[in-house]
C-alpha atoms as a PDB file:
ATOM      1  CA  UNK A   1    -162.715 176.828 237.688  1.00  0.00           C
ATOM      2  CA  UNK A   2    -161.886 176.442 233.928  1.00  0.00           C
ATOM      3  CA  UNK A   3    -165.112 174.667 233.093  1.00  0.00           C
ATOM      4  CA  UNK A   4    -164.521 173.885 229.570  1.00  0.00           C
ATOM      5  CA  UNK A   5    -160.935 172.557 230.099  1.00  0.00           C
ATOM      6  CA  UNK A   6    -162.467 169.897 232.603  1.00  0.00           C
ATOM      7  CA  UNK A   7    -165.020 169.189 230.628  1.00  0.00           C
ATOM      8  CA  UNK A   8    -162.890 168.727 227.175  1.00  0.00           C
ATOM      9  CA  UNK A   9    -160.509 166.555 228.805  1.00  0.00           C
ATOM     10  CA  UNK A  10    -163.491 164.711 230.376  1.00  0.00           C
ATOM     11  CA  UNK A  11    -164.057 164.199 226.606  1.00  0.00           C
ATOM     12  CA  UNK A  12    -160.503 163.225 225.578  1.00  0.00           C
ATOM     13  CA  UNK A  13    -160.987 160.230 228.304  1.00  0.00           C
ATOM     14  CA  UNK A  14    -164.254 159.347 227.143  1.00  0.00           C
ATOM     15  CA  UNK A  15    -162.828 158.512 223.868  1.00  0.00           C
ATOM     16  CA  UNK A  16    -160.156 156.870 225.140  1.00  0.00           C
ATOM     17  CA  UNK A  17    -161.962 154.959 227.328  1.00  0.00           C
ATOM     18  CA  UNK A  18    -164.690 153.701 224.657  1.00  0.00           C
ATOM     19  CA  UNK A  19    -161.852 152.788 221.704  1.00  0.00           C
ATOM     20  CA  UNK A  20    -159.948 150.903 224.119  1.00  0.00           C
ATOM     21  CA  UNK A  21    -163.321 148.829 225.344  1.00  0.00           C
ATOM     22  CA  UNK A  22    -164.650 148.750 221.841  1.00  0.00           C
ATOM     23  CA  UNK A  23    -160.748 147.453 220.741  1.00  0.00           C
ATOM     24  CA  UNK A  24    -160.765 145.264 223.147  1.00  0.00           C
ATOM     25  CA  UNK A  25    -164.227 143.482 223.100  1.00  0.00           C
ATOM     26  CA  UNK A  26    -163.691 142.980 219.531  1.00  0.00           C
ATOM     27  CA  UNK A  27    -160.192 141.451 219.773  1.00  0.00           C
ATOM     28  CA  UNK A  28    -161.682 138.891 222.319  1.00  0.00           C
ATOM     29  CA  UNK A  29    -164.735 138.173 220.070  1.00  0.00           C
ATOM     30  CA  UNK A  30    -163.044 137.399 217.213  1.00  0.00           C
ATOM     31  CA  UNK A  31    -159.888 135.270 219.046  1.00  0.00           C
ATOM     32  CA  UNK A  32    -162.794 133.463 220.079  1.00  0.00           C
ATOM     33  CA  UNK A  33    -163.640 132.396 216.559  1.00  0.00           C
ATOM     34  CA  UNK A  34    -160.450 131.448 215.806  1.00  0.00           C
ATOM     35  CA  UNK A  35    -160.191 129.405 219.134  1.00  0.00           C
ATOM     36  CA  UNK A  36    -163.349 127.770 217.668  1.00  0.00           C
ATOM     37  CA  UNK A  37    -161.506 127.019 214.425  1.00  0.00           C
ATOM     38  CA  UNK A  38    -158.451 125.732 215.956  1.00  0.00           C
ATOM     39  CA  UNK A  39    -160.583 123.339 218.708  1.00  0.00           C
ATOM     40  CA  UNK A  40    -162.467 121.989 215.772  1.00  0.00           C
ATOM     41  CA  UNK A  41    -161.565 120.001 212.661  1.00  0.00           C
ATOM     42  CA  UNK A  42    -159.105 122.605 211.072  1.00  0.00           C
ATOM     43  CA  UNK A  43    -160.678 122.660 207.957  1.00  0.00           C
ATOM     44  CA  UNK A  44    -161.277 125.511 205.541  1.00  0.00           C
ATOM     45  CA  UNK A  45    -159.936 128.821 205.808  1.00  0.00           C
ATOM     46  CA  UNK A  46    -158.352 130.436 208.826  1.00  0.00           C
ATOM     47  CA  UNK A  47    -160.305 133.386 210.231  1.00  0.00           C
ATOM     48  CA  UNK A  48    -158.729 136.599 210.116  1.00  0.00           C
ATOM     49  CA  UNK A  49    -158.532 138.457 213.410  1.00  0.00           C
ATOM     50  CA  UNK A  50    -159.261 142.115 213.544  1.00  0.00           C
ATOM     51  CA  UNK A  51    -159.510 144.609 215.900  1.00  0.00           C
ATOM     52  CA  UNK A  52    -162.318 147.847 215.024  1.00  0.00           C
ATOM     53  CA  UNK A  53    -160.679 150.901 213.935  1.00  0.00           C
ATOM     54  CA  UNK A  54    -160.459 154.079 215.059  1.00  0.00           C
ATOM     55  CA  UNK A  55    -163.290 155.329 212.907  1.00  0.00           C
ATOM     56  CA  UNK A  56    -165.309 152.252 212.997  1.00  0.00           C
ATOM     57  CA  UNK A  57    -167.319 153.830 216.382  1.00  0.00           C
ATOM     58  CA  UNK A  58    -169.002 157.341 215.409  1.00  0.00           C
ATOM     59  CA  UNK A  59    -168.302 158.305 219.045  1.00  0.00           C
ATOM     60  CA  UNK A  60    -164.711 158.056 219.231  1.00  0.00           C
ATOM     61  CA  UNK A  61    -163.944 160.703 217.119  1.00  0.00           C
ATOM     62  CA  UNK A  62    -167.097 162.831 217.840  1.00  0.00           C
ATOM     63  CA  UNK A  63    -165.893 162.489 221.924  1.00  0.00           C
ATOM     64  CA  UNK A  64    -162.278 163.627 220.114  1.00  0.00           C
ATOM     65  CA  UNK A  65    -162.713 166.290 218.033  1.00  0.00           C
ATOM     66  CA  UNK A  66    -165.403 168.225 220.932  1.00  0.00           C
ATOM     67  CA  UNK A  67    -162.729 167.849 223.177  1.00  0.00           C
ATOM     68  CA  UNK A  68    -160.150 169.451 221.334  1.00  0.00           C
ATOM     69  CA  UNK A  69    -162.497 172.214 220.642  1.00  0.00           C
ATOM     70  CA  UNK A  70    -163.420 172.941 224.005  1.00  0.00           C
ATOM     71  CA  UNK A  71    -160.134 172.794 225.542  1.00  0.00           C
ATOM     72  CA  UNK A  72    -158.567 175.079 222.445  1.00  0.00           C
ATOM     73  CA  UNK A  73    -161.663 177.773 223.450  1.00  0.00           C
ATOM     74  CA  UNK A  74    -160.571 177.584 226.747  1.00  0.00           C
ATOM     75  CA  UNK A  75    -157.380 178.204 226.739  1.00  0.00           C
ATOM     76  CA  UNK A  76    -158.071 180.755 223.640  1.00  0.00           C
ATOM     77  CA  UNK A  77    -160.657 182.771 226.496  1.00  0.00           C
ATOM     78  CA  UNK A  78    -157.839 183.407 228.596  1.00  0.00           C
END
């Protein structure tokens, strides 16, 4: 069993998983202002909507990087 190539790409999905929730989430929460705006009077300045970046969530590229490691040591053990 290659334990730390399971476990790094258990880490490469983790990230995935948690930017495209955290991109997601945010996306709706802010469309939601704007749906506000555009139900309302229509005065003042549009919102802008924007979706976090990649860096904006300490675990994304934490999750990343240690999975990268682990599967690099892994195959660099055989």
């Amino acid at each position: 069993m290659n334990f730390f190539r399971v476990i790094g790409i258990v880490f490469f999905v983790m990230s995935g998983l948690i930017y495209t929730l955290e991109r997601g989430f945010s996306l709706i929460s802010t469309s939601i202002v704007k749906a506000g705006f555009y139900s309302g009077t229509k005065t003042g300045e549009v919102p802008i909507v924007e979706a976090s970046g990649f860096s904006t969530n300490f675990f994304v590229p934490l999750f990343l990087v240690i999975g990268v490691v682990l599967v690099i040591y892994d195959f660099k053990k055989k």
